[in-house]
N, C-alpha and C. Protein backbone atom coordinates (compact mmCIF):
# COMPACT_ATOMS: atom_id res chain seq x y z
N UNK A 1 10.99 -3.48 -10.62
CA UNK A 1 10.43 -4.34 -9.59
C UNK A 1 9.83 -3.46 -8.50
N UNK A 2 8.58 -3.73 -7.67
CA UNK A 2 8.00 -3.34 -6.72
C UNK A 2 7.49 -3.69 -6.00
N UNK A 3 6.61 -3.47 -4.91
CA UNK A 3 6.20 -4.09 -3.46
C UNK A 3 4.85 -4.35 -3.23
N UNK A 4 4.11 -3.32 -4.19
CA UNK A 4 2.65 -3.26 -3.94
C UNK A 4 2.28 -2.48 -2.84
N UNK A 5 3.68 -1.67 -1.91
CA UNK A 5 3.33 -0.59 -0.65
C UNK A 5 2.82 1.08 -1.89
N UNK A 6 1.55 0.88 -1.78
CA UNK A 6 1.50 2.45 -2.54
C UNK A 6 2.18 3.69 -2.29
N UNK A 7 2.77 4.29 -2.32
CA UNK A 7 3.49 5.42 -1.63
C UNK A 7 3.00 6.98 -1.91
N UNK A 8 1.77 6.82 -2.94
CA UNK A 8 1.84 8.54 -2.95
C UNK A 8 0.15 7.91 -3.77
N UNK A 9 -0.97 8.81 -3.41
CA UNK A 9 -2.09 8.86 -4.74
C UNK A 9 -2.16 9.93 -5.59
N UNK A 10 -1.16 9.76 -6.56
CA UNK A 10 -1.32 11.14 -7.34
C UNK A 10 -2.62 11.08 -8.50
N UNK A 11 -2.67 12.09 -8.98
CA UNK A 11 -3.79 12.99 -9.92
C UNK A 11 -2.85 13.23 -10.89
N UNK A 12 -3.92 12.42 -12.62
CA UNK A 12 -3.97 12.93 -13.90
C UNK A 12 -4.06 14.23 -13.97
N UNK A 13 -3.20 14.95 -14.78
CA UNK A 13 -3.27 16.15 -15.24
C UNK A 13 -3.29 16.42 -16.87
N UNK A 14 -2.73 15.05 -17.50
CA UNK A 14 -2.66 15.57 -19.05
C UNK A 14 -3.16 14.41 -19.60
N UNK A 15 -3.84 13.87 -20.79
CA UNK A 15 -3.46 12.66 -21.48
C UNK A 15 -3.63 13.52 -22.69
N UNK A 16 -2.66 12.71 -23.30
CA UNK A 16 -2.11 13.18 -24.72
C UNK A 16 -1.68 12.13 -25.45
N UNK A 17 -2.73 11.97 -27.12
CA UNK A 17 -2.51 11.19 -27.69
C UNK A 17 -1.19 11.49 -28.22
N UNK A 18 -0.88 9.98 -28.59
CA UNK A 18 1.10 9.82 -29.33
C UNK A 18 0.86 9.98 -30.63
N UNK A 19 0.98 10.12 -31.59
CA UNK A 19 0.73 9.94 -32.68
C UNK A 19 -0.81 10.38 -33.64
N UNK A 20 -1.21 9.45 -34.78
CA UNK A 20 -2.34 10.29 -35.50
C UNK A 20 -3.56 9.32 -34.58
N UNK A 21 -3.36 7.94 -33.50
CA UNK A 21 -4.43 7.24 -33.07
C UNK A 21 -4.05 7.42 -32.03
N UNK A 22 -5.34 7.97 -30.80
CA UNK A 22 -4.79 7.78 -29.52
C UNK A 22 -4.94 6.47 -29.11
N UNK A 23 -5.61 5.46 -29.83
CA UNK A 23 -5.91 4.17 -29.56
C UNK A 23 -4.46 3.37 -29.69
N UNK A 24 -3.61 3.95 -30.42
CA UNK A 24 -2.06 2.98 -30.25
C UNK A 24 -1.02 3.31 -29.29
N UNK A 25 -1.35 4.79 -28.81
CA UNK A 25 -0.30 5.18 -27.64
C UNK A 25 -0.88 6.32 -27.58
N UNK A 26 -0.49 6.70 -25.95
CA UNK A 26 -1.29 8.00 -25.51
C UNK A 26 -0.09 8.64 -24.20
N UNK A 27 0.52 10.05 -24.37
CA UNK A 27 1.00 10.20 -22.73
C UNK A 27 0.97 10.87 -21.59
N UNK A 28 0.58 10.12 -20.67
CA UNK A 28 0.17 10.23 -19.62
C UNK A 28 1.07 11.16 -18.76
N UNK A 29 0.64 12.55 -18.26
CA UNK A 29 1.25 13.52 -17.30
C UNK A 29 0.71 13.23 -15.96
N UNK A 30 1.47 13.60 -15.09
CA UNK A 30 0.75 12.76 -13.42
C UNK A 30 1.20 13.61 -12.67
N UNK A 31 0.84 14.43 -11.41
CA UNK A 31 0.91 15.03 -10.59
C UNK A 31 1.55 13.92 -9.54
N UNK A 32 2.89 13.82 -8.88
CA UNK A 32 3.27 12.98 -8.24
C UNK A 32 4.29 13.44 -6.98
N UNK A 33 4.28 14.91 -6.49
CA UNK A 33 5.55 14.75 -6.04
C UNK A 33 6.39 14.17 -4.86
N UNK A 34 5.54 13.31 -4.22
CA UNK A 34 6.61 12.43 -3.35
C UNK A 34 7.55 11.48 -4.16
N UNK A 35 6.91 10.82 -5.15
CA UNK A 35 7.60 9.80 -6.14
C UNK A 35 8.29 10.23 -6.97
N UNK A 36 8.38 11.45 -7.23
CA UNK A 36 9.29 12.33 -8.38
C UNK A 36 10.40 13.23 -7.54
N UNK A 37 9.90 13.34 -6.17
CA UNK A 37 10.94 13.80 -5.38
C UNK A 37 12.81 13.59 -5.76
N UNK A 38 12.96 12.23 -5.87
CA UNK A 38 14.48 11.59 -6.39
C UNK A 38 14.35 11.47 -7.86
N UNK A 39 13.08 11.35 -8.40
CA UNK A 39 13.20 10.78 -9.83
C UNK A 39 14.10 11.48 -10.77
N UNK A 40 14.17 10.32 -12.21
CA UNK A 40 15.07 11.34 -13.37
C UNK A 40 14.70 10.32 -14.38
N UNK A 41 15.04 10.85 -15.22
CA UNK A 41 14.21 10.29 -16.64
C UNK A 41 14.59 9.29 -16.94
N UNK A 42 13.95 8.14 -17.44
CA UNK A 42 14.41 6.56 -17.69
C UNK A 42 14.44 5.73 -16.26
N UNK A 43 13.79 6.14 -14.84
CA UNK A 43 13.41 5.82 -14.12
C UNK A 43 11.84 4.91 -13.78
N UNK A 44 11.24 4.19 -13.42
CA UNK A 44 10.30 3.33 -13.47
C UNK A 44 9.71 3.81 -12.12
N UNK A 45 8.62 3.91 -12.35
CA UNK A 45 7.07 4.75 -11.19
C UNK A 45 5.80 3.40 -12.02
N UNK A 46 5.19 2.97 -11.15
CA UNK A 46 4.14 2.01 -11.13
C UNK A 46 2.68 3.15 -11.16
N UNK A 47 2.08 2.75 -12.39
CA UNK A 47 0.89 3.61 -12.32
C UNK A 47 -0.21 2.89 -11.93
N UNK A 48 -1.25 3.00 -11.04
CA UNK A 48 -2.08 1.65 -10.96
C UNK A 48 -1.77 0.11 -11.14
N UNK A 49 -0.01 0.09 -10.64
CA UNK A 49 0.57 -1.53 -10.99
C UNK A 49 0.92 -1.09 -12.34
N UNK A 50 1.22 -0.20 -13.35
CA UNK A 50 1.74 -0.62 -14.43
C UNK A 50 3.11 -0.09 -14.56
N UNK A 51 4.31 -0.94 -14.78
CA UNK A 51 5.73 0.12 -14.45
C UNK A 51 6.16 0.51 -16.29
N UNK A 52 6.11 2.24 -15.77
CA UNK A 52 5.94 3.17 -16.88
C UNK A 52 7.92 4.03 -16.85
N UNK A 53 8.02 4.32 -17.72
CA UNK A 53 9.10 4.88 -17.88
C UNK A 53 8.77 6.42 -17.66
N UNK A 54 10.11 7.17 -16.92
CA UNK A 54 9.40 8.52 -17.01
C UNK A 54 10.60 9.11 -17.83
N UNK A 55 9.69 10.08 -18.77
CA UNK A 55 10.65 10.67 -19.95
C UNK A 55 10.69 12.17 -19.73
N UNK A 56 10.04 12.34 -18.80
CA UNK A 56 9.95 14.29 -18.61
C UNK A 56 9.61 14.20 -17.22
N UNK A 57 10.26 15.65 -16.72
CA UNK A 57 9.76 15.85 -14.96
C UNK A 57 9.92 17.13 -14.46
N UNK A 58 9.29 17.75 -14.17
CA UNK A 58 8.91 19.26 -14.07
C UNK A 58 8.05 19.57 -12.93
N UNK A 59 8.18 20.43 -11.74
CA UNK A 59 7.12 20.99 -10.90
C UNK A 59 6.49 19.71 -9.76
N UNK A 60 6.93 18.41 -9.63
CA UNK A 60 6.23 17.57 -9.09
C UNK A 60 5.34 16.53 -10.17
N UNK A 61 6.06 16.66 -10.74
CA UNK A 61 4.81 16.38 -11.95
C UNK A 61 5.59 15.00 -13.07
N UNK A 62 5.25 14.27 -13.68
CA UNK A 62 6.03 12.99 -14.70
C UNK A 62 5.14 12.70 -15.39
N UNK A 63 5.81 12.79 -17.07
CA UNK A 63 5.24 12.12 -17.89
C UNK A 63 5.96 10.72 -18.09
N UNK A 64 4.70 9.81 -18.77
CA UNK A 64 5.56 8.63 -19.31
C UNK A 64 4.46 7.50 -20.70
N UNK A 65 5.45 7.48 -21.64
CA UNK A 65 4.65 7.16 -22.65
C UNK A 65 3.92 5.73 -22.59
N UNK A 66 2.54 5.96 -22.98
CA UNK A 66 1.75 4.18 -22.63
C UNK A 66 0.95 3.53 -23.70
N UNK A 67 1.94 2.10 -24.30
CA UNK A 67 1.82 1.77 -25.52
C UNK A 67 0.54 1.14 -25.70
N UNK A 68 0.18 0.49 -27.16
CA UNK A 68 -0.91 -0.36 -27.17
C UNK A 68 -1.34 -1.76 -26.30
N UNK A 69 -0.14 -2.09 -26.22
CA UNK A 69 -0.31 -3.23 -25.41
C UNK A 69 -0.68 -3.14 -23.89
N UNK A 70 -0.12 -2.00 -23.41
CA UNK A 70 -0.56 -1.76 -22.31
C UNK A 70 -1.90 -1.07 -21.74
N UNK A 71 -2.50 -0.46 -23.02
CA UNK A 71 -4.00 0.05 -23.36
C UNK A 71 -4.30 -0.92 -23.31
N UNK A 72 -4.90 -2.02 -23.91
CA UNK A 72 -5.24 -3.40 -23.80
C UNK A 72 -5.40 -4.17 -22.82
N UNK A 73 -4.28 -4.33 -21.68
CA UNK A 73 -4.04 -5.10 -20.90
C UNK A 73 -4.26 -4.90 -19.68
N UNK A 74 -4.71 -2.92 -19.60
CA UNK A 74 -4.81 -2.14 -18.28
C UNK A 74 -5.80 -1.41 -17.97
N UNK A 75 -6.45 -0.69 -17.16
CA UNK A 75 -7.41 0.23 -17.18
C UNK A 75 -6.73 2.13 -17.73
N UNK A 76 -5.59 2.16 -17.69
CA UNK A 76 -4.64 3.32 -17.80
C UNK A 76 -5.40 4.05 -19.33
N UNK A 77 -5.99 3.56 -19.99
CA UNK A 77 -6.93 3.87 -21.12
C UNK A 77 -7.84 4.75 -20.81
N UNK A 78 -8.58 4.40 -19.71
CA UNK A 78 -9.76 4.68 -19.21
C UNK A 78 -9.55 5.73 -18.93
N UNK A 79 -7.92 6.12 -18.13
CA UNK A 79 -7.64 7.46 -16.98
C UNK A 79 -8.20 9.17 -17.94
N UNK A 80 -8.60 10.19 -17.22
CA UNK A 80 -8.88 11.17 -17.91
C UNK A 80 -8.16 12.35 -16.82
N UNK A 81 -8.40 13.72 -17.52
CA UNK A 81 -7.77 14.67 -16.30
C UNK A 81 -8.44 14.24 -15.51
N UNK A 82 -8.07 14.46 -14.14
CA UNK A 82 -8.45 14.37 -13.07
C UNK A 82 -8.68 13.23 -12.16
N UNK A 83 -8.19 12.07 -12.87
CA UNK A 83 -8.37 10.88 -12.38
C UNK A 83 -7.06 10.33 -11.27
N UNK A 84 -8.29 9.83 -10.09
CA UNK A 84 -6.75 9.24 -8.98
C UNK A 84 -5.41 8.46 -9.64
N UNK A 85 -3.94 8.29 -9.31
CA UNK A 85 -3.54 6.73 -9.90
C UNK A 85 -3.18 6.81 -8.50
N UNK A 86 -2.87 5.10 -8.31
CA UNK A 86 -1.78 4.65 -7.28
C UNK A 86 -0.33 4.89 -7.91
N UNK A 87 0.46 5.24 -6.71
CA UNK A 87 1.79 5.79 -7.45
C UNK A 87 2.90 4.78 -6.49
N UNK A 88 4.02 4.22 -7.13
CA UNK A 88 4.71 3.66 -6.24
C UNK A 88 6.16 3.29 -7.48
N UNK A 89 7.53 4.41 -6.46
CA UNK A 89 8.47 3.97 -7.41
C UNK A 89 9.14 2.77 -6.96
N UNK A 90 10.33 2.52 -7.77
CA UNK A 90 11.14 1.20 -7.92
C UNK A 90 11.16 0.50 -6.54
N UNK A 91 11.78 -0.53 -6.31
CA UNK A 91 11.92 -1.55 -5.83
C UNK A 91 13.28 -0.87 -5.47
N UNK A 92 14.17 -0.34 -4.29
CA UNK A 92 15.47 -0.15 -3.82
C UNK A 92 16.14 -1.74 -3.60
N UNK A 93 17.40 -2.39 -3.90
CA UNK A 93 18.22 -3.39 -3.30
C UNK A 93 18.01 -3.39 -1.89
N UNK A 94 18.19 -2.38 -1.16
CA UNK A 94 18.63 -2.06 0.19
C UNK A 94 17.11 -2.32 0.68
N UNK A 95 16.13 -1.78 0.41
CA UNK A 95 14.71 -1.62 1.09
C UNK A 95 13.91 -2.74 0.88
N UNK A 96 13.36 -2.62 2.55
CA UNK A 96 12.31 -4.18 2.84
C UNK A 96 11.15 -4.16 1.82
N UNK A 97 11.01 -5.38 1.75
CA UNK A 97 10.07 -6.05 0.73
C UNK A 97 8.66 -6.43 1.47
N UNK A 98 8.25 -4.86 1.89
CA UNK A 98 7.10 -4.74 3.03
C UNK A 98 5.88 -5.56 1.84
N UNK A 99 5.29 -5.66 0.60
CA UNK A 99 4.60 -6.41 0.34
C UNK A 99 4.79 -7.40 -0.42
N UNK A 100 5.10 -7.47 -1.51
CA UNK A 100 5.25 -9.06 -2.22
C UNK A 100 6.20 -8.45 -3.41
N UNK A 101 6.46 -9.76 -4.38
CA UNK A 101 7.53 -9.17 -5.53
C UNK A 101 6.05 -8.77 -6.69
N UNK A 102 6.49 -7.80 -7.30
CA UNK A 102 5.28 -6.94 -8.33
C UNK A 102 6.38 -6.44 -9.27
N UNK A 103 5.85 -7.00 -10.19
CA UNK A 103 6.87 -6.76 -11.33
C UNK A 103 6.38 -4.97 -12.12
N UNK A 104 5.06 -5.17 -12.11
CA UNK A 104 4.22 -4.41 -12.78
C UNK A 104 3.38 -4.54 -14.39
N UNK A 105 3.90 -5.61 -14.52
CA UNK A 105 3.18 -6.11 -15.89
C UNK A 105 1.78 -6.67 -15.30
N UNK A 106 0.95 -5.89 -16.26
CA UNK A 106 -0.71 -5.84 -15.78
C UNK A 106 -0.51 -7.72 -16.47
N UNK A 107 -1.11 -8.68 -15.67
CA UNK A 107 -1.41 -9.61 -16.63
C UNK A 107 -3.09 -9.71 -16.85
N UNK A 108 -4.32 -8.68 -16.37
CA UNK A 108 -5.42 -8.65 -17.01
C UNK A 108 -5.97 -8.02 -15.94
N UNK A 109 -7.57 -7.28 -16.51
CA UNK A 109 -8.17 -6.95 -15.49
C UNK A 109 -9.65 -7.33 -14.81
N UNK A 110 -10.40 -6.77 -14.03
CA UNK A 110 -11.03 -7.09 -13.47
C UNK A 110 -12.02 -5.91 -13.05
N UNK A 111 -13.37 -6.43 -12.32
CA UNK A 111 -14.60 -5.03 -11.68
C UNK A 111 -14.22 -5.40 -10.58
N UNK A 112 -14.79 -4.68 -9.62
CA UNK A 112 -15.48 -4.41 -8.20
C UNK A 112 -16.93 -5.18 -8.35
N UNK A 113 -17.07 -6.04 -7.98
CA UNK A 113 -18.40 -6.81 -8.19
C UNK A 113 -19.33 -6.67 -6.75
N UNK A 114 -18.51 -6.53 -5.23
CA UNK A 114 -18.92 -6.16 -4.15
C UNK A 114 -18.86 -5.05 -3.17
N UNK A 115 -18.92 -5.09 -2.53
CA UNK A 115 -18.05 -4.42 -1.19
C UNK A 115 -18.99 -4.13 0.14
N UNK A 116 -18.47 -5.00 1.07
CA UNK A 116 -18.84 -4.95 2.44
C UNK A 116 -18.26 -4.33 3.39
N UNK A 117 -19.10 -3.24 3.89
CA UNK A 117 -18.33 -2.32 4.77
C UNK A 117 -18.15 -3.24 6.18
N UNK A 118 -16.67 -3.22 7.21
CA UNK A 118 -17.10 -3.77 8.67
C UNK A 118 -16.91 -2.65 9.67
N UNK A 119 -16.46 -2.93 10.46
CA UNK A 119 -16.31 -1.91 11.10
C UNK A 119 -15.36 -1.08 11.17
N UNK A 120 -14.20 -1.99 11.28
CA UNK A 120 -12.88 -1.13 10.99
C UNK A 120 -12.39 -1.33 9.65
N UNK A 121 -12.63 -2.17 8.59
CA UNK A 121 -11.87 -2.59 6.96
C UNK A 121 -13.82 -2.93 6.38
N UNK A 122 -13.17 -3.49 4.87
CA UNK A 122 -14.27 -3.51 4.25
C UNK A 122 -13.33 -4.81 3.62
N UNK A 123 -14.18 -5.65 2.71
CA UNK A 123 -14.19 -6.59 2.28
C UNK A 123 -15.03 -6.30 1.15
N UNK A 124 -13.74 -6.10 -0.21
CA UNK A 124 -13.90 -6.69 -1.58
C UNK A 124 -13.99 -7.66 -2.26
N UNK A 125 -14.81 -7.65 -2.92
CA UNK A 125 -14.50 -8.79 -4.49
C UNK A 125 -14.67 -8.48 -5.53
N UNK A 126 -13.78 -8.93 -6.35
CA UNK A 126 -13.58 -8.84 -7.90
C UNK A 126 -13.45 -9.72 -8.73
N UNK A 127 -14.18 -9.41 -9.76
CA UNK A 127 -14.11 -10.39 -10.97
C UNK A 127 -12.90 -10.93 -11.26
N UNK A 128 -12.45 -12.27 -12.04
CA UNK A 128 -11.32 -12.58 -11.90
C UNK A 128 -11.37 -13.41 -13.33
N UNK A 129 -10.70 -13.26 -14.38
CA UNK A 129 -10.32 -13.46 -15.83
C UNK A 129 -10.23 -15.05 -15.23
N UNK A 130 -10.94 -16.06 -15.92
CA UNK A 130 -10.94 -17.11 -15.80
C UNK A 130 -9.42 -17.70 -16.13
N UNK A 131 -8.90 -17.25 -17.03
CA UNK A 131 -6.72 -17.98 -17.51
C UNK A 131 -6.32 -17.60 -16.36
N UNK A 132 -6.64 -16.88 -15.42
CA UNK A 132 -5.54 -16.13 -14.40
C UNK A 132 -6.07 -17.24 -12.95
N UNK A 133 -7.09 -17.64 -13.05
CA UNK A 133 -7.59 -17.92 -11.62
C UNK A 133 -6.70 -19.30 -11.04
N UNK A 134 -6.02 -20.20 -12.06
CA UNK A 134 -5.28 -20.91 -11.09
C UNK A 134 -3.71 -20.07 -10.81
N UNK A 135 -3.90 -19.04 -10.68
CA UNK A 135 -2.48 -18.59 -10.28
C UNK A 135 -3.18 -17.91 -8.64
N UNK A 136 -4.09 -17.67 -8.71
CA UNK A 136 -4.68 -17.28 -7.16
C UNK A 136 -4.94 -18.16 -6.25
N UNK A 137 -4.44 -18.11 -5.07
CA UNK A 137 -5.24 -19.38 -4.19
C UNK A 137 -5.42 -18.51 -2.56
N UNK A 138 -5.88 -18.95 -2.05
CA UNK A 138 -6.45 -18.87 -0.68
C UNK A 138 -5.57 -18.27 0.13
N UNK A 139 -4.87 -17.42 0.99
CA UNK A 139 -3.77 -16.57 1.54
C UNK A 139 -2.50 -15.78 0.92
N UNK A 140 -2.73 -16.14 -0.73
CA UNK A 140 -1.86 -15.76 -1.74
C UNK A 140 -1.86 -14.60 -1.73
N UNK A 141 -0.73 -14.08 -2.13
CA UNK A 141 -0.37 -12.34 -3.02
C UNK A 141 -1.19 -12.44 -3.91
N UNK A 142 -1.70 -10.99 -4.85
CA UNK A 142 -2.22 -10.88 -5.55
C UNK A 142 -2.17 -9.48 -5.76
N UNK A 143 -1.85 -8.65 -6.62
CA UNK A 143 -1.96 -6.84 -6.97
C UNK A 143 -3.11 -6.55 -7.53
N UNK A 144 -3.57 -5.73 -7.01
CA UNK A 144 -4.84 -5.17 -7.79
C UNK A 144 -4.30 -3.47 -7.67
N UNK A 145 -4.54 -2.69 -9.02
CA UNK A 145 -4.04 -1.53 -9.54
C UNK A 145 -3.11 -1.03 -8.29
N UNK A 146 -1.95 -2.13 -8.37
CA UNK A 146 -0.67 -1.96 -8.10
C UNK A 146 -0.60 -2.28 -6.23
N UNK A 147 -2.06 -2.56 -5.72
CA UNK A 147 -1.38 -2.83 -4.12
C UNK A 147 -1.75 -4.06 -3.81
N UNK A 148 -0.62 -4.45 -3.06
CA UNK A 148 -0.60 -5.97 -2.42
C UNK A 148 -1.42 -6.14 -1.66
N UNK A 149 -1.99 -7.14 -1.85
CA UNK A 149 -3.21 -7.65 -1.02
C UNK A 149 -3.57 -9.60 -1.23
N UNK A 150 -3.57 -9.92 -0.29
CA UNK A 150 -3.85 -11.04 0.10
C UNK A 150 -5.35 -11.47 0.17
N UNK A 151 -5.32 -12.47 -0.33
CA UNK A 151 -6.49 -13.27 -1.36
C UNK A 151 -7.19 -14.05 0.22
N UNK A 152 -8.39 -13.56 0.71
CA UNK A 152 -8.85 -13.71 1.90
C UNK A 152 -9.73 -15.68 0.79
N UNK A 153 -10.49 -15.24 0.09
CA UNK A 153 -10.87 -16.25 -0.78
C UNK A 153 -11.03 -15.88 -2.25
N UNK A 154 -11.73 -17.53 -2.96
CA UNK A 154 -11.23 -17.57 -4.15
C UNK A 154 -11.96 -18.40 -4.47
N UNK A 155 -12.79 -18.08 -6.05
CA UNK A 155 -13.31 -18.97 -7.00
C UNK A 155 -12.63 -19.42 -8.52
N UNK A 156 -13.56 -19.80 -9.28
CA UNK A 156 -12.51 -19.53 -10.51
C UNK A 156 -13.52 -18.49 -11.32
N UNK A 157 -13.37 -17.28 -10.87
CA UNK A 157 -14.20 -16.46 -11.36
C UNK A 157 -14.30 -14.93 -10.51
N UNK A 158 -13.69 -15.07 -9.44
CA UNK A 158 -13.68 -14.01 -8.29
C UNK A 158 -12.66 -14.61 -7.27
N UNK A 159 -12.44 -13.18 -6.79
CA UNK A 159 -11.53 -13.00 -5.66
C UNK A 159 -12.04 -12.22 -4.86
N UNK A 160 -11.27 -12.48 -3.06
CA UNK A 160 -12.16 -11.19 -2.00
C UNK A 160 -11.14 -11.48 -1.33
N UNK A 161 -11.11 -9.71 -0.90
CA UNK A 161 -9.28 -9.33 0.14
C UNK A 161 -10.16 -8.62 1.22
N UNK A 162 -9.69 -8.20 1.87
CA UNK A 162 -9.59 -7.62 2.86
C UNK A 162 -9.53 -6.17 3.13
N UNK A 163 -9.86 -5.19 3.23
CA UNK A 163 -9.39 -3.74 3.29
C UNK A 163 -8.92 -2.84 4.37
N UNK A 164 -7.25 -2.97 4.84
CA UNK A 164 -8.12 -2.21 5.91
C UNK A 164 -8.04 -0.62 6.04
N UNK A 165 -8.23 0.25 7.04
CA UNK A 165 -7.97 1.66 6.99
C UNK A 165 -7.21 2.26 6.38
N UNK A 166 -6.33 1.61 6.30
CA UNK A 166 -4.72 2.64 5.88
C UNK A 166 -4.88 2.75 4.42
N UNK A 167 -5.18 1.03 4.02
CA UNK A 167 -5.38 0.80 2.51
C UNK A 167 -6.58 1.14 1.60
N UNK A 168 -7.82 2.14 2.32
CA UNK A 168 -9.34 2.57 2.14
C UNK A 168 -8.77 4.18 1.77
N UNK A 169 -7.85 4.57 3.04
CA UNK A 169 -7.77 5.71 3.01
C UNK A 169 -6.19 6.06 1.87
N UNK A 170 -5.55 5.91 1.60
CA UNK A 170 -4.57 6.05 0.78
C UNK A 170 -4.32 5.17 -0.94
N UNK A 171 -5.23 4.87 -1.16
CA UNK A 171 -5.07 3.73 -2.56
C UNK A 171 -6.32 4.17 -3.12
N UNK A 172 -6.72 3.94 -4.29
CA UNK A 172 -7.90 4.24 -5.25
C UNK A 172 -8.46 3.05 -4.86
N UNK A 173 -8.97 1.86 -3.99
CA UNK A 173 -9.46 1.16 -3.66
C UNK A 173 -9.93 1.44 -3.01
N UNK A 174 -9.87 2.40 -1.84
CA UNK A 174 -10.97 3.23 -1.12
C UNK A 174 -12.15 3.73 -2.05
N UNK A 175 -12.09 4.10 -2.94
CA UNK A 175 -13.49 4.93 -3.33
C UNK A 175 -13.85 4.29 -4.68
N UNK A 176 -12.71 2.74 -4.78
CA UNK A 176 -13.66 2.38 -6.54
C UNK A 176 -15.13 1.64 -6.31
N UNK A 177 -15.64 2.13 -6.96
CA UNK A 177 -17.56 1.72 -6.75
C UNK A 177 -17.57 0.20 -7.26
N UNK A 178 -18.74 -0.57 -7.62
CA UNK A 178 -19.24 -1.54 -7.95
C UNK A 178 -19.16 -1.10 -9.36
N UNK A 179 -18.52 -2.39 -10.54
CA UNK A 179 -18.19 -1.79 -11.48
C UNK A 179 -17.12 -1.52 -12.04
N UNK A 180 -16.25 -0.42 -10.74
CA UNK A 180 -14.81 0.18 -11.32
C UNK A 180 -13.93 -1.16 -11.98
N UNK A 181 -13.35 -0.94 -13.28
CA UNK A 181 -12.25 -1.89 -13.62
C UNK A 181 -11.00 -1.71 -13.23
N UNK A 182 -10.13 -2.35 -12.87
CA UNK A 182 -8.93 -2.50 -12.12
C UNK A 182 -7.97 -3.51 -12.60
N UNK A 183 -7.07 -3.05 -12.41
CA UNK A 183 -5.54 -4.08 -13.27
C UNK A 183 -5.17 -5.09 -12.15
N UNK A 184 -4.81 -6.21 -12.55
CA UNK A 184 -4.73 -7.57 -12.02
C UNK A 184 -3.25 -8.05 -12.21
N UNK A 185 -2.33 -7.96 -11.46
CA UNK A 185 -1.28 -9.15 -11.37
C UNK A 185 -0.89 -10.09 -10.39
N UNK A 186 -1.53 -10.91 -11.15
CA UNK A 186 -1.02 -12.42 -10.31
C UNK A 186 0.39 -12.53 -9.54
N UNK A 187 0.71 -13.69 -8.94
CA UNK A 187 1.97 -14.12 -8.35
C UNK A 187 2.90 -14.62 -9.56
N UNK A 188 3.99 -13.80 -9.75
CA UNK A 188 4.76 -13.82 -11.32
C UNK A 188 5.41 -15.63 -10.46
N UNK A 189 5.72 -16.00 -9.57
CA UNK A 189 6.28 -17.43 -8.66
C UNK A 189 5.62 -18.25 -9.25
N UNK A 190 4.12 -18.15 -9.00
CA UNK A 190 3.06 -19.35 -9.66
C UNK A 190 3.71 -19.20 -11.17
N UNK A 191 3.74 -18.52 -12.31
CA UNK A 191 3.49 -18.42 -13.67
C UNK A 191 5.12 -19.51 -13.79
N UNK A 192 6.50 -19.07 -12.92
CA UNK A 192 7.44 -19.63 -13.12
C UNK A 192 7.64 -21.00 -12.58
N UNK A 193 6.87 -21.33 -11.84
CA UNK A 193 6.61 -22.83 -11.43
C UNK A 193 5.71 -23.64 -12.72
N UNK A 194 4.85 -23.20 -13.07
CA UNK A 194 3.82 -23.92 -14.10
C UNK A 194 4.61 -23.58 -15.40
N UNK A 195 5.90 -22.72 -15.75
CA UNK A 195 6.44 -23.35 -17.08
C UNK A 195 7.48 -24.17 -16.90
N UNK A 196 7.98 -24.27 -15.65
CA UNK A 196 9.18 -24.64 -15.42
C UNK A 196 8.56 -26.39 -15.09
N UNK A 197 7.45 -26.79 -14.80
CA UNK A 197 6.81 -28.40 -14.40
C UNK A 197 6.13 -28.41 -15.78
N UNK A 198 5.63 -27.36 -16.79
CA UNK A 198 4.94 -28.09 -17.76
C UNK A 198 4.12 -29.23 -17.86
N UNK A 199 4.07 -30.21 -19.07
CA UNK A 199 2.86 -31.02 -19.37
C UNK A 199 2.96 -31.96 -17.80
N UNK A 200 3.99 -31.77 -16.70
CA UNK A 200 4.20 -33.57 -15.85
C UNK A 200 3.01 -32.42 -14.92
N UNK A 201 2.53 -31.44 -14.90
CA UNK A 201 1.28 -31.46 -13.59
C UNK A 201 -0.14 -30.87 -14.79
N UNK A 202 -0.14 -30.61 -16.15
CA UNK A 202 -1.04 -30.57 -17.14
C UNK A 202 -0.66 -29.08 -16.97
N UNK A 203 0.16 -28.33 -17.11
CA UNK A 203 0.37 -26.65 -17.25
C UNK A 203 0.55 -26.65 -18.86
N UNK A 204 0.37 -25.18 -19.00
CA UNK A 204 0.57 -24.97 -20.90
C UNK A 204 1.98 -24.67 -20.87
N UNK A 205 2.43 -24.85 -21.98
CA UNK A 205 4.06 -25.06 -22.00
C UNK A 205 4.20 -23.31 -22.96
């Protein structure tokens, strides 16, 4: 479990296919060391929103293996040496729940379709997977490659947040262009309300 507060932007250093297809699993080495600071193996670190197991840890540094399904479902495919991630470990009992509940299961992704600079923040929008758009609404949570951000507005087709300094200058949302694809998780609250009311408000069961 996590918050969507990013805590560190670490840098790709390895990808390494698993097996004879890198298309079924590939693993990912990450330059991390504020987030690896406490870590130990079988511990959970959010890579761009995706919560990855770490199986090795050396120098500041964590690997963690990333299956097909999560190739599929994430941009973490895409990553090459040298590429930013957002880094953010577990969810503590004890520690405030400074942004929303983030499980880390990518449920789909999305582009950068805008971006308006203001003066002090900028104002994004992104494409938005048409199955996912009634889980977004108008002041809602919403993760995009792993940081919380609140849904300024909303179509069924796009979303636009808000950006401000802190979150330009510390998150890979500062510098993704028009284009960049980005991992999407909805409010996991909405998904458990619409199975839990089923066919009595027309939800899929």
């Amino acid at each position: 479990m996590f918050t969507g507060i990013v805590e560190e932007l670490g840098t790709v250093v390895e990808v390494t296919p698993v097996g004879s297809d890198s298309a079924d699993a590939i693993r990912l080495t990450i330059h991390g060391p504020d987030v690896t600071s406490d870590a130990s193996p079988g511990d959970s670190i959010a890579v761009n929103g995706v919560c990855l197991t770490v199986t090795e840890l050396a120098d500041g540094r964590f690997s963690a293996d990333v299956m097909k399904e999560t190739l599929d479902r994430s941009n973490l495919g895409a990553l090459t040496v040298g590429s930013p991630v957002n880094l953010e470990r577990a969810l503590k009992v004890s520690s405030r729940l400074g942004g929303h509940i983030v499980q880390g299961h990518v449920d789909g992704t999305g582009v950068v379709t805008e971006r308006v600079p203001g003066t002090d923040w900028e104002t994004v929008t992104f494409s938005l997977p048409a199955r996912l758009s009634r889980y977004v609404v108008e002041k809602g949570s919403i993760a995009v490659d792993g940081v919380s951000l609140t849904v300024a507005a909303c179509t069924d087709s796009s979303f636009t947040v808000s950006l401000i300094p802190t979150t330009l200058q510390a998150t890979t949302l500062g510098f993704a262009t028009v284009g960049t694809k980005v991992n999407i998780e909805v409010d996991t609250l909405a998904k458990y309300v619409e199975r839990l009311l089923g066919d009595r408000v027309g939800g899929i069961r």
